[in-house]
Protein backbone atom coordinates (compact mmCIF):
# COMPACT_ATOMS: atom_id res chain seq x y z
CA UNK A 1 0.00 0.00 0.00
CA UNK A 2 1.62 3.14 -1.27
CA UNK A 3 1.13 6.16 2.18
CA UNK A 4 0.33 9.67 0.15
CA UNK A 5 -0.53 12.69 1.99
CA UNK A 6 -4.17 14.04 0.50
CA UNK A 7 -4.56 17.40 -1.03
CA UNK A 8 -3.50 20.94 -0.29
CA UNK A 9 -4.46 24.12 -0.81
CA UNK A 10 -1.80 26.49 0.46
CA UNK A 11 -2.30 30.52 0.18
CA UNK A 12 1.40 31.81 -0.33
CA UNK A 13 1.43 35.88 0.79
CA UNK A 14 5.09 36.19 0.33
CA UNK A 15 5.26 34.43 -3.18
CA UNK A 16 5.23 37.10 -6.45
CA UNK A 17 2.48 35.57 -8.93
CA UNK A 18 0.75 36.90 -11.58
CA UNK A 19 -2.90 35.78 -9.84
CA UNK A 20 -3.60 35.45 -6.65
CA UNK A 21 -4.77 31.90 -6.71
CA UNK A 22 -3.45 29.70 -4.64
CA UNK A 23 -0.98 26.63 -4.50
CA UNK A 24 -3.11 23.33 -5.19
CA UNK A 25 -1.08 20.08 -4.52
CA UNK A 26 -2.91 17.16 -5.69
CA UNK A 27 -1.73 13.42 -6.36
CA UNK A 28 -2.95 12.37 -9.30
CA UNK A 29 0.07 12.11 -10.91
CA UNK A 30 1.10 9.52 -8.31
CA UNK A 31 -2.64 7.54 -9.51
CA UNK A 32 -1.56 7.81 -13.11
CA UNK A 33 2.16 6.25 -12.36
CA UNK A 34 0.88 3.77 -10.01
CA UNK A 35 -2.43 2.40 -11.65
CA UNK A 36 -1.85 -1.06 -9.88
CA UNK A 37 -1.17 0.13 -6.36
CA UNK A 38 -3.90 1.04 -3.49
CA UNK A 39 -3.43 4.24 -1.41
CA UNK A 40 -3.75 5.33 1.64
CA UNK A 41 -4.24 8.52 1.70
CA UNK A 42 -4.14 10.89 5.19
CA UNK A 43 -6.58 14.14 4.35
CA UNK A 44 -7.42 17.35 6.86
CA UNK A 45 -11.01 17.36 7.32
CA UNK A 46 -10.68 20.28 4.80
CA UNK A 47 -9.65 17.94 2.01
CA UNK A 48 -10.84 15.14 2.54
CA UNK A 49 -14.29 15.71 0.10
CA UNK A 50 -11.56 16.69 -1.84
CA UNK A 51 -9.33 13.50 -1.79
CA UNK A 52 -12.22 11.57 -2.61
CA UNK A 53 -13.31 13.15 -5.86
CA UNK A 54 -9.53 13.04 -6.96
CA UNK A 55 -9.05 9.40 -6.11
CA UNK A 56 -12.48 8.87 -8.02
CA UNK A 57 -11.75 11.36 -10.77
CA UNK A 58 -8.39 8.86 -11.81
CA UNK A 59 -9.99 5.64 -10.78
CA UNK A 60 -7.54 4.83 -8.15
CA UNK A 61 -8.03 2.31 -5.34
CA UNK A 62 -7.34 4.56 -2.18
CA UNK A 63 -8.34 4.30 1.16
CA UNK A 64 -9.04 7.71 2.66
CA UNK A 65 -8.26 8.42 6.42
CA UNK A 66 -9.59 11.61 8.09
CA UNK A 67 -10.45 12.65 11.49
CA UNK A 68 -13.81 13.32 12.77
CA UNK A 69 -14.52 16.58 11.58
CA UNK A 70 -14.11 15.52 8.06
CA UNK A 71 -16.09 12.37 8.18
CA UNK A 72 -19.30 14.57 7.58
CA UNK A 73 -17.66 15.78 4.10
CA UNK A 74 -16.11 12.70 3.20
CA UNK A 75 -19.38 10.74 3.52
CA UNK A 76 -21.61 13.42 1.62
CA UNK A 77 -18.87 13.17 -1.57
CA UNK A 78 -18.28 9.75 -1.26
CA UNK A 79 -22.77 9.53 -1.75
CA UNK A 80 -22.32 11.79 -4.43
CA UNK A 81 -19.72 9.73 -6.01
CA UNK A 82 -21.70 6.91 -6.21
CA UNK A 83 -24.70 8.28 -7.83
CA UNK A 84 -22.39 9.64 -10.19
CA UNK A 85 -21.38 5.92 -11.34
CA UNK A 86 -18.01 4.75 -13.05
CA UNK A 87 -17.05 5.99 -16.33
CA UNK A 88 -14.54 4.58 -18.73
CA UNK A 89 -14.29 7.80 -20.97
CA UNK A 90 -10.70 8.40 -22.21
CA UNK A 91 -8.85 11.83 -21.23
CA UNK A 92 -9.79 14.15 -23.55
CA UNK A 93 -7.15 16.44 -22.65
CA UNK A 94 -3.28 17.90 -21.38
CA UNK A 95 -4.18 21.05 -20.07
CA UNK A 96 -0.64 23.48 -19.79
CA UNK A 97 -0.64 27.30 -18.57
CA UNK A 98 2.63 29.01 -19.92
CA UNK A 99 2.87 32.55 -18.54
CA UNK A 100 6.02 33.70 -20.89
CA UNK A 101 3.28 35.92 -21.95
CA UNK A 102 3.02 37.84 -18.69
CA UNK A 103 6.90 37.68 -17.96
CA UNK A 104 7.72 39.04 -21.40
CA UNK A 105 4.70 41.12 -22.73
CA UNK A 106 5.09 42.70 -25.98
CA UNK A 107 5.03 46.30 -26.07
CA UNK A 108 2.40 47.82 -28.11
């Protein structure tokens, strides 16, 4: 059983970007490397809707720990989940942000 952390959201105040969104860590890279493997995966109560959806959204085999305040969440996404059903649509698409644009912007 492969031990990930579950998602973050991190809001960085002393980090120069061109938005002001935050920093989203996610795992699904590790899902799409490891198709095989089953996860256990440790989420805040915050995240742990969150972890759920992502686990779901690459059709990984993950256990999801949380503590008692996210049970609540975790339960109401993991119901939603299941109503959704299972889906064995292909990615339609690599999504890439390059922001040369807004480092280098031409001068008009």
């Amino acid at each position: 059983m492969v031990r990930i952390s579950g998602p973050t959201v991190s809001f960085r105040g002393n980090v120069a970007s061109p938005s002001r969104l935050p920093w989203v860590t996610l795992n699904g890279w590790r899902y799409l490397r490891q198709p095989e493997a089953k996860f256990y995966v440790t989420a805040t109560p915050e995240n742990a809707a969150l972890a759920a959806a992502e686990a779901f959204s690459y059709g990984a085999d993950a256990a999801i720990k949380t503590d008692d305040a996210g049970i609540d969440s975790l339960g109401q996404m993991i119901d939603f989940l299941r109503s959704a059903g299972e889906s064995d649509l292909p990615a339609l698409a690599n999504i890439a942000i390059s922001t040369t644009a807004l480092l280098n912007p031409v001068n008009s």
